[in-house]
ModelCIF file with pLDDT and N, C-alpha, C, O atoms, coordinates in Angstrom:
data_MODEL
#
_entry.id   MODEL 
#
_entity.id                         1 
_entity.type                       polymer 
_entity.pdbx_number_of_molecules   1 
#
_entity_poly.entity_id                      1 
_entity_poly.type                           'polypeptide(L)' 
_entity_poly.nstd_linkage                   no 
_entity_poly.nstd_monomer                   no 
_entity_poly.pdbx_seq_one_letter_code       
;(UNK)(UNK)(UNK)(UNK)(UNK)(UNK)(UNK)(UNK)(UNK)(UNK)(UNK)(UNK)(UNK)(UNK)(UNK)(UNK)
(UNK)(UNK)(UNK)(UNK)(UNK)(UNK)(UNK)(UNK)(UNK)(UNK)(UNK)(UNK)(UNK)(UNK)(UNK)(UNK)
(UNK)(UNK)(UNK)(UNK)(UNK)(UNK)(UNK)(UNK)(UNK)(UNK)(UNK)(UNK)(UNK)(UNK)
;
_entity_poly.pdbx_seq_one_letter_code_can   XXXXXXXXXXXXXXXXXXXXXXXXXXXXXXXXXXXXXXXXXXXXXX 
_entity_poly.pdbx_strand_id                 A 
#
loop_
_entity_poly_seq.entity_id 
_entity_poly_seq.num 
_entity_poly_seq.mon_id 
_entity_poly_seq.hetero 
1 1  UNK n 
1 2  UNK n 
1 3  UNK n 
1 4  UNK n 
1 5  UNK n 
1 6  UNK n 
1 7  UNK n 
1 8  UNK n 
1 9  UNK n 
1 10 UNK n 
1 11 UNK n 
1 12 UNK n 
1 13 UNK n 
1 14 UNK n 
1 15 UNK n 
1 16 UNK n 
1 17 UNK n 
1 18 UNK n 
1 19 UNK n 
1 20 UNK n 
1 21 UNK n 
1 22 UNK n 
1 23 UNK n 
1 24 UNK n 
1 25 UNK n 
1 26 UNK n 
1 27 UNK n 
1 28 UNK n 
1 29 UNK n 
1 30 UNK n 
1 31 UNK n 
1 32 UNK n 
1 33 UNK n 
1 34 UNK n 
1 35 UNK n 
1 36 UNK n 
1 37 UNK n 
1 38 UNK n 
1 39 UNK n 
1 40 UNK n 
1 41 UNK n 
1 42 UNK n 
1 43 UNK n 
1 44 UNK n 
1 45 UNK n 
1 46 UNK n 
#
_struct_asym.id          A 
_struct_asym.entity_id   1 
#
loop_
_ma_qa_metric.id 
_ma_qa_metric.mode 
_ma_qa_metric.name 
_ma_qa_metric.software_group_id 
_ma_qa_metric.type 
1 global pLDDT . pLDDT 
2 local  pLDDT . pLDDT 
#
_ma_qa_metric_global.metric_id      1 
_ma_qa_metric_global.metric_value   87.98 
_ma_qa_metric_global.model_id       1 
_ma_qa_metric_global.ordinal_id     1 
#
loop_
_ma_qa_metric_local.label_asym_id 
_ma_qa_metric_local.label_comp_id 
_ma_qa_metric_local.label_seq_id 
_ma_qa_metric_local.metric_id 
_ma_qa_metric_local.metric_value 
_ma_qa_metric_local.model_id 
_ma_qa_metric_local.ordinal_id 
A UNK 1  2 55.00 1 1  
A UNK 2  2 60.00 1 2  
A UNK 3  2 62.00 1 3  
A UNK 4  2 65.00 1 4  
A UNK 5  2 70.00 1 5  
A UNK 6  2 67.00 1 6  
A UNK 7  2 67.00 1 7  
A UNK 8  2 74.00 1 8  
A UNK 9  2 70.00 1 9  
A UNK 10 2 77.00 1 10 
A UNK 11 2 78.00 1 11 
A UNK 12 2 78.00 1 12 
A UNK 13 2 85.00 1 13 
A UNK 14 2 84.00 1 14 
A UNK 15 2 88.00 1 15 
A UNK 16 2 87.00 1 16 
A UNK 17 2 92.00 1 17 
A UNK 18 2 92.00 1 18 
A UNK 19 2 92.00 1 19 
A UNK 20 2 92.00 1 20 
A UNK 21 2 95.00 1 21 
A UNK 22 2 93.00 1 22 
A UNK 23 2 94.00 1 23 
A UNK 24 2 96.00 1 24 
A UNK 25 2 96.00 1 25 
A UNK 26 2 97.00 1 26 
A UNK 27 2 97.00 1 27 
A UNK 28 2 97.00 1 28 
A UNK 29 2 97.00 1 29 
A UNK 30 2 97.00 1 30 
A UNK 31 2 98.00 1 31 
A UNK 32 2 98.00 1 32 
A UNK 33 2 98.00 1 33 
A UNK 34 2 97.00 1 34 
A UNK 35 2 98.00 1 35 
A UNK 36 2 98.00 1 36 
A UNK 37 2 97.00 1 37 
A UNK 38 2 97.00 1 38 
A UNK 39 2 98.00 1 39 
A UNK 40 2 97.00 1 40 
A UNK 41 2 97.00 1 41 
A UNK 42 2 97.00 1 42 
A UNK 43 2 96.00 1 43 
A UNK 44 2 95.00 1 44 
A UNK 45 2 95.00 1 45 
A UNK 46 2 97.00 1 46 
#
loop_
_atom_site.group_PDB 
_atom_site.id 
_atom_site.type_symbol 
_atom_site.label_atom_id 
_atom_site.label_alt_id 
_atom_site.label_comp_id 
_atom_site.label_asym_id 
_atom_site.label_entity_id 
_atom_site.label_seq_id 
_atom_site.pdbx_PDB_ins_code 
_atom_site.Cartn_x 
_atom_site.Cartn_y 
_atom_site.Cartn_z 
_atom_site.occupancy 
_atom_site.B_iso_or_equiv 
_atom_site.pdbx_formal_charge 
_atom_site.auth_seq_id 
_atom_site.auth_comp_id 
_atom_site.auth_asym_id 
_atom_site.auth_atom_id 
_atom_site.pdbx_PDB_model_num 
ATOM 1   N N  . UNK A 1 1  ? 120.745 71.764  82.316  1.00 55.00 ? 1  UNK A N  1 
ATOM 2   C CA . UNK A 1 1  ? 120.629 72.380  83.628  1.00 55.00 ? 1  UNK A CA 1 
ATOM 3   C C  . UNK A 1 1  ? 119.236 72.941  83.827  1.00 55.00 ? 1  UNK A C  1 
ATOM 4   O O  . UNK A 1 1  ? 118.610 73.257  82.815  1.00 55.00 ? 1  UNK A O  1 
ATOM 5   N N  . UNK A 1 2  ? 118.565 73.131  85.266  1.00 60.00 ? 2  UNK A N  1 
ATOM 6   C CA . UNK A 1 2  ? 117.509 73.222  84.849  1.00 60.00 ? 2  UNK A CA 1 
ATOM 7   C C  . UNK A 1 2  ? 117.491 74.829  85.899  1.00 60.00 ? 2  UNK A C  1 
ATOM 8   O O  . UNK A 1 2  ? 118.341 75.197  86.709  1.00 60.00 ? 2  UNK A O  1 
ATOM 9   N N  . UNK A 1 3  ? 116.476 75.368  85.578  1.00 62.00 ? 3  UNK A N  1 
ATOM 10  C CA . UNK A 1 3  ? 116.292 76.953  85.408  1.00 62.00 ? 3  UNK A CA 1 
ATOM 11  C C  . UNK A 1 3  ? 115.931 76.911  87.244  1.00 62.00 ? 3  UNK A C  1 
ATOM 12  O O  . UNK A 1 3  ? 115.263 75.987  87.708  1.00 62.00 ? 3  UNK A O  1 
ATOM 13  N N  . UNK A 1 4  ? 116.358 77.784  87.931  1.00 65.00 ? 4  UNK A N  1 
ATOM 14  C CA . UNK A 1 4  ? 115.880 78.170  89.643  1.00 65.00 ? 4  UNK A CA 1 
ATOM 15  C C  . UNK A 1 4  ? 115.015 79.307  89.377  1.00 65.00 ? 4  UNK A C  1 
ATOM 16  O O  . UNK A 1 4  ? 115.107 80.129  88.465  1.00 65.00 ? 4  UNK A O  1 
ATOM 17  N N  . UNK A 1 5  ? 114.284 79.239  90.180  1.00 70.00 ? 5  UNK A N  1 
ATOM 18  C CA . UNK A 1 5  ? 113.539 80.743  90.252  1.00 70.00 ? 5  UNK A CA 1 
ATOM 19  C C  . UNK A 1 5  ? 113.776 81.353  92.012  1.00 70.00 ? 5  UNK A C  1 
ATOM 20  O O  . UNK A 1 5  ? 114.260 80.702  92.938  1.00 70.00 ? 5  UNK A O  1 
ATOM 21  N N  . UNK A 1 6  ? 113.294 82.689  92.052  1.00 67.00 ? 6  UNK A N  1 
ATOM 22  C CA . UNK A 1 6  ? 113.779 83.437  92.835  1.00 67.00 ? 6  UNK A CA 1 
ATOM 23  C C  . UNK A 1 6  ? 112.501 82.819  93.910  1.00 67.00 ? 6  UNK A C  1 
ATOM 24  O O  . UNK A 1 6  ? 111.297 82.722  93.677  1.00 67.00 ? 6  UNK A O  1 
ATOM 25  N N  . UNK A 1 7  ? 113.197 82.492  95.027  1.00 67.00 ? 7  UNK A N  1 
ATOM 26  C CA . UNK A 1 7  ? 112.271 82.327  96.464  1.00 67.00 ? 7  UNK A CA 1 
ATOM 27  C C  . UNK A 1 7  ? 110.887 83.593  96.371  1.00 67.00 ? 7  UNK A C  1 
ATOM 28  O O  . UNK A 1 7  ? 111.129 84.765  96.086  1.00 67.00 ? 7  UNK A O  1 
ATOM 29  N N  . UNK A 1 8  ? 109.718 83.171  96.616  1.00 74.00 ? 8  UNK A N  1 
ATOM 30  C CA . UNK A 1 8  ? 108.864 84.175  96.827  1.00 74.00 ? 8  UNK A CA 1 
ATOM 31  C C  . UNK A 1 8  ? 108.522 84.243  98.086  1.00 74.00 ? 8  UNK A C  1 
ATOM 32  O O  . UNK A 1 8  ? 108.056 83.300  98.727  1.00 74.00 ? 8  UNK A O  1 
ATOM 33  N N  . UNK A 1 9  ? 108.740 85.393  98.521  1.00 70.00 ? 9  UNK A N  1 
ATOM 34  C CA . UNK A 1 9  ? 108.597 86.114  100.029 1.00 70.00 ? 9  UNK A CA 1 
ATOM 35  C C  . UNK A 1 9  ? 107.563 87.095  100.098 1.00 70.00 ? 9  UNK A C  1 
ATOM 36  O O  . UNK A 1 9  ? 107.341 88.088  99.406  1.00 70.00 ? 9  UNK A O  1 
ATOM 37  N N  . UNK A 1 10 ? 107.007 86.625  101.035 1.00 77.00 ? 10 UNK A N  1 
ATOM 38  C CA . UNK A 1 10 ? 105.698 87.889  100.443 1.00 77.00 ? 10 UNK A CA 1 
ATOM 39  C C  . UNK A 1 10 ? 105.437 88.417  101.871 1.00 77.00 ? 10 UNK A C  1 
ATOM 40  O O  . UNK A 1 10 ? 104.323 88.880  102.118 1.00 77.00 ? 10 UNK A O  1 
ATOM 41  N N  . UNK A 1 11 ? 106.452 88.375  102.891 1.00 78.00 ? 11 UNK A N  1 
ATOM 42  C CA . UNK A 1 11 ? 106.500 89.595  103.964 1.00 78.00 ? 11 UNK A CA 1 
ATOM 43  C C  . UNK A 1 11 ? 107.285 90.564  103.028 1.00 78.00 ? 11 UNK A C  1 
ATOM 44  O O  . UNK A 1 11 ? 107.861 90.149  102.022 1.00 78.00 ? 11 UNK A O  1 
ATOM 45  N N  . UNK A 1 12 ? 107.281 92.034  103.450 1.00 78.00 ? 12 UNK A N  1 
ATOM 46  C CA . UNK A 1 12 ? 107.827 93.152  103.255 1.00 78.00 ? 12 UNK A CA 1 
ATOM 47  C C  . UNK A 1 12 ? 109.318 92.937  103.354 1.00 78.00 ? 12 UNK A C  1 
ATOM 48  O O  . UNK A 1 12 ? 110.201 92.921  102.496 1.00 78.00 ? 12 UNK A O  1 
ATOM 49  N N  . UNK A 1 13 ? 109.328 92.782  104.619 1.00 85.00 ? 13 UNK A N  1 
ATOM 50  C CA . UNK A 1 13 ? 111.003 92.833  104.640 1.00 85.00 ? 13 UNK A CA 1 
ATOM 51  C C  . UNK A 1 13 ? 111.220 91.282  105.857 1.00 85.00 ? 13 UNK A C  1 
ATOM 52  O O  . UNK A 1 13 ? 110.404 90.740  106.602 1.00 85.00 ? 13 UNK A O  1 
ATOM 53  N N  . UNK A 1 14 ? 112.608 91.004  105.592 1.00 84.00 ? 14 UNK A N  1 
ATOM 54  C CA . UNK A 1 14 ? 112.888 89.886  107.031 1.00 84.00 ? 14 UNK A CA 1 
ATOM 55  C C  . UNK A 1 14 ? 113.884 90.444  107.953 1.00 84.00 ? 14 UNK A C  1 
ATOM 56  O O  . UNK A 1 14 ? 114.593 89.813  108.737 1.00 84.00 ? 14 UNK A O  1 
ATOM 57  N N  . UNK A 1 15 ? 113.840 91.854  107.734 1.00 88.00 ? 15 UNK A N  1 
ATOM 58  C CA . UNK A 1 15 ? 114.871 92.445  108.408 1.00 88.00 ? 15 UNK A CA 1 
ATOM 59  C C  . UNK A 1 15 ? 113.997 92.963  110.108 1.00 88.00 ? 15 UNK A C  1 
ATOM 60  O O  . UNK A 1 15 ? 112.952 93.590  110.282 1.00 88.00 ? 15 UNK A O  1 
ATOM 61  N N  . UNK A 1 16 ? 115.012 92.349  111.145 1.00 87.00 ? 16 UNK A N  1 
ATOM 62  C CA . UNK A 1 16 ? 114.213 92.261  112.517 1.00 87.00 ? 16 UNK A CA 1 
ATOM 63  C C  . UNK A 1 16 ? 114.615 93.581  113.354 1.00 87.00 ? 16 UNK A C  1 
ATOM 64  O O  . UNK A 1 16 ? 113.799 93.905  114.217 1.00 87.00 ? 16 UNK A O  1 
ATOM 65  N N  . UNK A 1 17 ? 115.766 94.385  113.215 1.00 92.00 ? 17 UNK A N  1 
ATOM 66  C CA . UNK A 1 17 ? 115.900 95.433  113.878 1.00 92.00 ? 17 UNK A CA 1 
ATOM 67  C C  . UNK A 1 17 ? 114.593 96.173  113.350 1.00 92.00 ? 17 UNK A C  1 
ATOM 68  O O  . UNK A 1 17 ? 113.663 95.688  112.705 1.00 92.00 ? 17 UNK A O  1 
ATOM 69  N N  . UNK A 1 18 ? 114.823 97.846  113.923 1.00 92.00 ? 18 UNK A N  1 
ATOM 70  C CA . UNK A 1 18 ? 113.991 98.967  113.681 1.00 92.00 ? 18 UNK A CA 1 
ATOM 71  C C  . UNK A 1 18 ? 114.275 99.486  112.678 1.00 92.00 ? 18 UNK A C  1 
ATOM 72  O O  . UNK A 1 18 ? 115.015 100.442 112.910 1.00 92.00 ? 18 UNK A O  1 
ATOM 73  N N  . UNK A 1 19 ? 114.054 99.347  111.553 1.00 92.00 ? 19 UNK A N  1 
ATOM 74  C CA . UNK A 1 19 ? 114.443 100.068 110.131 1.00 92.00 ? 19 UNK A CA 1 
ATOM 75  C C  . UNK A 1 19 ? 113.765 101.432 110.023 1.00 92.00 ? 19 UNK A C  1 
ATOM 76  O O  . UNK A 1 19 ? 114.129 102.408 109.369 1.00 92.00 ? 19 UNK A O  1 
ATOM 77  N N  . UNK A 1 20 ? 112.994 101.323 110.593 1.00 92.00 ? 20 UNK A N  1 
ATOM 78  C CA . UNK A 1 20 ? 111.962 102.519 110.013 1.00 92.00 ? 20 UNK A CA 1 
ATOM 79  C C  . UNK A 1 20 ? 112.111 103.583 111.212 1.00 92.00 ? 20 UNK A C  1 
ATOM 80  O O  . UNK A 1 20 ? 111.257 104.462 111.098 1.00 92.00 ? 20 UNK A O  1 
ATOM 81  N N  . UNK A 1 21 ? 113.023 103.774 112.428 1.00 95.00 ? 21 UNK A N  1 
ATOM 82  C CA . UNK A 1 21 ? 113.665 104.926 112.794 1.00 95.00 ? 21 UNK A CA 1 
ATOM 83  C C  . UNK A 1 21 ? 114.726 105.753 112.162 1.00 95.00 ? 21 UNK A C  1 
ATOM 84  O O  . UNK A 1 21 ? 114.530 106.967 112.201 1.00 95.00 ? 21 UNK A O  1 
ATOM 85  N N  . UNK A 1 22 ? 115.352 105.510 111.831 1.00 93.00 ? 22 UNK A N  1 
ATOM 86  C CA . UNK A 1 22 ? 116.204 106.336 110.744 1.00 93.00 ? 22 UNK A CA 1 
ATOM 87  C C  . UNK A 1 22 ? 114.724 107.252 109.866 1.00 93.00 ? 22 UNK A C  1 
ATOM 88  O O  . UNK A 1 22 ? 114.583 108.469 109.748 1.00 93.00 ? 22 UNK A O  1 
ATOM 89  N N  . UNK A 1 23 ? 114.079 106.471 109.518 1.00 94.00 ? 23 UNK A N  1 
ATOM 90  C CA . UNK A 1 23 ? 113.752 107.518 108.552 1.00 94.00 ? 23 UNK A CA 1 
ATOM 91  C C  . UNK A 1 23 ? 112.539 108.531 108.738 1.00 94.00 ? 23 UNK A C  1 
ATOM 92  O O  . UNK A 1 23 ? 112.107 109.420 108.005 1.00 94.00 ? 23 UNK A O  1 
ATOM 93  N N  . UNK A 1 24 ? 112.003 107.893 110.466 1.00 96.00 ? 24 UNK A N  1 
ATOM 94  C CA . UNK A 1 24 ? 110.943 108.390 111.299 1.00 96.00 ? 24 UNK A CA 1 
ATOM 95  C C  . UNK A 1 24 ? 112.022 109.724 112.109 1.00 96.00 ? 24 UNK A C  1 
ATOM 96  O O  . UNK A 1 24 ? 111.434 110.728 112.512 1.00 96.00 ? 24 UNK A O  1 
ATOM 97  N N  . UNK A 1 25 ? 113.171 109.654 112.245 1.00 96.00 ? 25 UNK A N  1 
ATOM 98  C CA . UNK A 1 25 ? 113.909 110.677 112.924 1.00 96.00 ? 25 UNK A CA 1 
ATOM 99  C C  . UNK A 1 25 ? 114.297 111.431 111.658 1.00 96.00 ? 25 UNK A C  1 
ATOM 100 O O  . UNK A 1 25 ? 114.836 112.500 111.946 1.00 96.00 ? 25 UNK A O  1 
ATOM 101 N N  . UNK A 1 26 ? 114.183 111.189 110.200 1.00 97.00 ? 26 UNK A N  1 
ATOM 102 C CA . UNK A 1 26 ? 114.655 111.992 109.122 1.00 97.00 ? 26 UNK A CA 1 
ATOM 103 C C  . UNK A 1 26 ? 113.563 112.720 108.940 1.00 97.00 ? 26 UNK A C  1 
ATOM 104 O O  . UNK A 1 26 ? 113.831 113.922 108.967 1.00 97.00 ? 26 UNK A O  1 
ATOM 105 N N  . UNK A 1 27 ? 112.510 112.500 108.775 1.00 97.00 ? 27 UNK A N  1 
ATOM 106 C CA . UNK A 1 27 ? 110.968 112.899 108.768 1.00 97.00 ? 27 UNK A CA 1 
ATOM 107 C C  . UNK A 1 27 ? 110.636 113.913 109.599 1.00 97.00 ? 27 UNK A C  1 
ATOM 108 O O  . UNK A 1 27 ? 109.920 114.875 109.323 1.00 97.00 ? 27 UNK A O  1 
ATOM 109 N N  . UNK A 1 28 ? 111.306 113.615 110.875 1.00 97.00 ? 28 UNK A N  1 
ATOM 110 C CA . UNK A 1 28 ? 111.136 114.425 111.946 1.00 97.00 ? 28 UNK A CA 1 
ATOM 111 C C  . UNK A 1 28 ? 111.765 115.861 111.979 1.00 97.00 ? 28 UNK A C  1 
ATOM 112 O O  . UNK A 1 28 ? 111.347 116.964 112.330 1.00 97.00 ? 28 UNK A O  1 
ATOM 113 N N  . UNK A 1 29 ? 112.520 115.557 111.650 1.00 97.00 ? 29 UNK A N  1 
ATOM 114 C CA . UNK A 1 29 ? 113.580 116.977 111.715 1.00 97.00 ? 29 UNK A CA 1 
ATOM 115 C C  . UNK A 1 29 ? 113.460 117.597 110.544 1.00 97.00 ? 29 UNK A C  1 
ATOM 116 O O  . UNK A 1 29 ? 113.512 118.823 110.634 1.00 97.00 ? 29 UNK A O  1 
ATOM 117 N N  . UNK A 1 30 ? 113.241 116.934 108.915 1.00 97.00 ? 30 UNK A N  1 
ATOM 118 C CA . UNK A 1 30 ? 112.926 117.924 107.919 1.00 97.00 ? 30 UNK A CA 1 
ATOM 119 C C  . UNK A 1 30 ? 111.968 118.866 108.421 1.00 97.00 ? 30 UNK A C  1 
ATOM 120 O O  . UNK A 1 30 ? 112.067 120.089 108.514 1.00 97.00 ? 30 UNK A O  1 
ATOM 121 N N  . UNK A 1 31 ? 110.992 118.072 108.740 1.00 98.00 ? 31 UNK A N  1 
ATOM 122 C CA . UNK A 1 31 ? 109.575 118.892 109.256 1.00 98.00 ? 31 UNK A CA 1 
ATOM 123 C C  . UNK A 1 31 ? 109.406 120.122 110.156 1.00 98.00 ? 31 UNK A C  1 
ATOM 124 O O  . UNK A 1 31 ? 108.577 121.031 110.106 1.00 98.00 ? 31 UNK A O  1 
ATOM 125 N N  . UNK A 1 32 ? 110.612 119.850 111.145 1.00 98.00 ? 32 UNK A N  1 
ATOM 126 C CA . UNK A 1 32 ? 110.585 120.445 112.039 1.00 98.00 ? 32 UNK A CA 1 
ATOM 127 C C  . UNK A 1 32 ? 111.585 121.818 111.334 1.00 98.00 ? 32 UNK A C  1 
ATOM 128 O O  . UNK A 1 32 ? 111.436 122.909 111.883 1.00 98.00 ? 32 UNK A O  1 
ATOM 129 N N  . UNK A 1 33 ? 112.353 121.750 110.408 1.00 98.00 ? 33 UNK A N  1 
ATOM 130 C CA . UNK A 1 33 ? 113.603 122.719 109.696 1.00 98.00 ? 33 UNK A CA 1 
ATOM 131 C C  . UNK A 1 33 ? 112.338 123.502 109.040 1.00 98.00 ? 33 UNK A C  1 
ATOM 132 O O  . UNK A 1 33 ? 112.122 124.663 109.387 1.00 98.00 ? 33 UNK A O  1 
ATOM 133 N N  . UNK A 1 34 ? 111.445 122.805 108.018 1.00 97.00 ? 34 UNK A N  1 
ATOM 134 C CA . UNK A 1 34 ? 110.424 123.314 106.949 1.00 97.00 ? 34 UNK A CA 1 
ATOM 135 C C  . UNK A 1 34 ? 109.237 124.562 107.854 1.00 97.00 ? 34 UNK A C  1 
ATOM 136 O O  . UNK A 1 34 ? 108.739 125.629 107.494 1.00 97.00 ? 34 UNK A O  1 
ATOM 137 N N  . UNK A 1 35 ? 109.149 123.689 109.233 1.00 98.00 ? 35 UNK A N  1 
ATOM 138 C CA . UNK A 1 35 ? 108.212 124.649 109.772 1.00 98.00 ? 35 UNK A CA 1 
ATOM 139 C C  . UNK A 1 35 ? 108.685 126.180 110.196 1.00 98.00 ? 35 UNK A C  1 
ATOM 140 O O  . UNK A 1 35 ? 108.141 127.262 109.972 1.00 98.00 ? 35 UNK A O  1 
ATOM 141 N N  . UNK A 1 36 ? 109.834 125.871 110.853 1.00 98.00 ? 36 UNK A N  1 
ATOM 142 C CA . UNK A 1 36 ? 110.473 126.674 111.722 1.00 98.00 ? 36 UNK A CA 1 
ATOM 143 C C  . UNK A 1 36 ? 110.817 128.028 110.232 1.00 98.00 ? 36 UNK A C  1 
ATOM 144 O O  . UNK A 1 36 ? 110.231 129.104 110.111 1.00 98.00 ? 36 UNK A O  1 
ATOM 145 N N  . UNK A 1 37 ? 111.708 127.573 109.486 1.00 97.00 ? 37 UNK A N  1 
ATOM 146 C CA . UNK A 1 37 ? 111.800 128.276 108.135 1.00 97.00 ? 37 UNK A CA 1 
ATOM 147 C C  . UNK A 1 37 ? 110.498 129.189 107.741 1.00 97.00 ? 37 UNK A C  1 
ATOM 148 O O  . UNK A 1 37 ? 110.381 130.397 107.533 1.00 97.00 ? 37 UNK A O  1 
ATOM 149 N N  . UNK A 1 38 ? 109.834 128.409 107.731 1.00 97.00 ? 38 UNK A N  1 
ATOM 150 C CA . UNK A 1 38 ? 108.605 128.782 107.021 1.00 97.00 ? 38 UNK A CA 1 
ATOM 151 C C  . UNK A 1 38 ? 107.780 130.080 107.249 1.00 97.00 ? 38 UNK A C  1 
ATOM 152 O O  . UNK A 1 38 ? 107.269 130.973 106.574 1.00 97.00 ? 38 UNK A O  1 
ATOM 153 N N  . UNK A 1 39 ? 107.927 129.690 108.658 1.00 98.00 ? 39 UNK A N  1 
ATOM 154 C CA . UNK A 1 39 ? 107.363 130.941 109.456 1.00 98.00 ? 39 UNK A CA 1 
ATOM 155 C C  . UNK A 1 39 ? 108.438 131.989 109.485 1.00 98.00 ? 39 UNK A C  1 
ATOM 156 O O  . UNK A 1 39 ? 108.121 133.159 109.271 1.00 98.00 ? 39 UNK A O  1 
ATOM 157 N N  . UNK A 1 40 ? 109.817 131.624 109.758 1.00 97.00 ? 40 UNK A N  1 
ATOM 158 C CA . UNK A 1 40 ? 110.910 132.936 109.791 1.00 97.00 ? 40 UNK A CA 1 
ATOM 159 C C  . UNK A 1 40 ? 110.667 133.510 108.290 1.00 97.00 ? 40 UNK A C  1 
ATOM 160 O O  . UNK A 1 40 ? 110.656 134.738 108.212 1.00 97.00 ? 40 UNK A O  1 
ATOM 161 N N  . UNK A 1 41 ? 110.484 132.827 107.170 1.00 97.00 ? 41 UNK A N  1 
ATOM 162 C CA . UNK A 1 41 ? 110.981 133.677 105.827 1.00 97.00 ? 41 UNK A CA 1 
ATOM 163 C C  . UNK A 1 41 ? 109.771 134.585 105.548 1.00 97.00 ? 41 UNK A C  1 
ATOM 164 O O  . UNK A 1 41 ? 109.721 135.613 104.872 1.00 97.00 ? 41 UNK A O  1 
ATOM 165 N N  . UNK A 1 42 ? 108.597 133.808 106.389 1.00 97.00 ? 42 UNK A N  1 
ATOM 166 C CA . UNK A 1 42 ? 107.004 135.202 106.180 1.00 97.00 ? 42 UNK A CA 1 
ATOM 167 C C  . UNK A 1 42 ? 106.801 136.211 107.289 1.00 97.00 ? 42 UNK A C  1 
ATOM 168 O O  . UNK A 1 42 ? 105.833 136.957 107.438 1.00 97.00 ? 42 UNK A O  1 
ATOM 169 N N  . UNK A 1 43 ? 107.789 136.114 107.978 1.00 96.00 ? 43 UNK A N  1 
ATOM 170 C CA . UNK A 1 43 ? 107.672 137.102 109.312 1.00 96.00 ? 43 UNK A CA 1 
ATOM 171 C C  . UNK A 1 43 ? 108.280 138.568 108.656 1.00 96.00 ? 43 UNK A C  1 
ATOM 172 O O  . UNK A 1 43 ? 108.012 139.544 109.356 1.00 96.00 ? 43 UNK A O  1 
ATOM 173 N N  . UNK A 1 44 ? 108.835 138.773 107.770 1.00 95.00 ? 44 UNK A N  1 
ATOM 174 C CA . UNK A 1 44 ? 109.731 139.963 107.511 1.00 95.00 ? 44 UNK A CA 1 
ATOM 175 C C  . UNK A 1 44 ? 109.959 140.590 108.463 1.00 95.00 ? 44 UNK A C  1 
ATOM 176 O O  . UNK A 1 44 ? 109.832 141.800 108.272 1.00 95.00 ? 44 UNK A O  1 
ATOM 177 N N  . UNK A 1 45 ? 110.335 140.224 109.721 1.00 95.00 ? 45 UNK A N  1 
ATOM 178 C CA . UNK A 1 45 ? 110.666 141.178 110.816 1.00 95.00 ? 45 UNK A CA 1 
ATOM 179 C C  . UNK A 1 45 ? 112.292 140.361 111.147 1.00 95.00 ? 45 UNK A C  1 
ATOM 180 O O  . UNK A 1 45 ? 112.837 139.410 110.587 1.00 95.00 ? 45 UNK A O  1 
ATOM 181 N N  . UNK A 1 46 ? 112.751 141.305 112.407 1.00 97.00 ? 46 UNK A N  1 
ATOM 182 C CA . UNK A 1 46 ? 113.500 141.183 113.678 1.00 97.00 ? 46 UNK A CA 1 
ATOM 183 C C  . UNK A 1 46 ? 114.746 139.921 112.986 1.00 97.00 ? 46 UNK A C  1 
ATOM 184 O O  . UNK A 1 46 ? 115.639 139.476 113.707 1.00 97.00 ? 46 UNK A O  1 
#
């Protein structure tokens, strides 16, 4: 039998939706939790 090798693809991905919103809206909102935090936990006030 003789040996296959794996297809070489040398785009990134072949996936055609928007993949990279999920993790542009995950990005978004950590950032936005980290800032907001950030400033409440050095305010020692109110």
């Amino acid at each position: 039998a003789t040996m296959t090798k794996r297809a070489v693809i040398a785009d990134r991905t072949l996936r055609t939706d928007a993949w990279w919103l999920p993790q542009l809206a995950t990005a978004l909102g950590l950032l936005l939790f980290v800032g907001y935090s950030t400033w409440r936990a050095f305010a020692g006030a109110d």
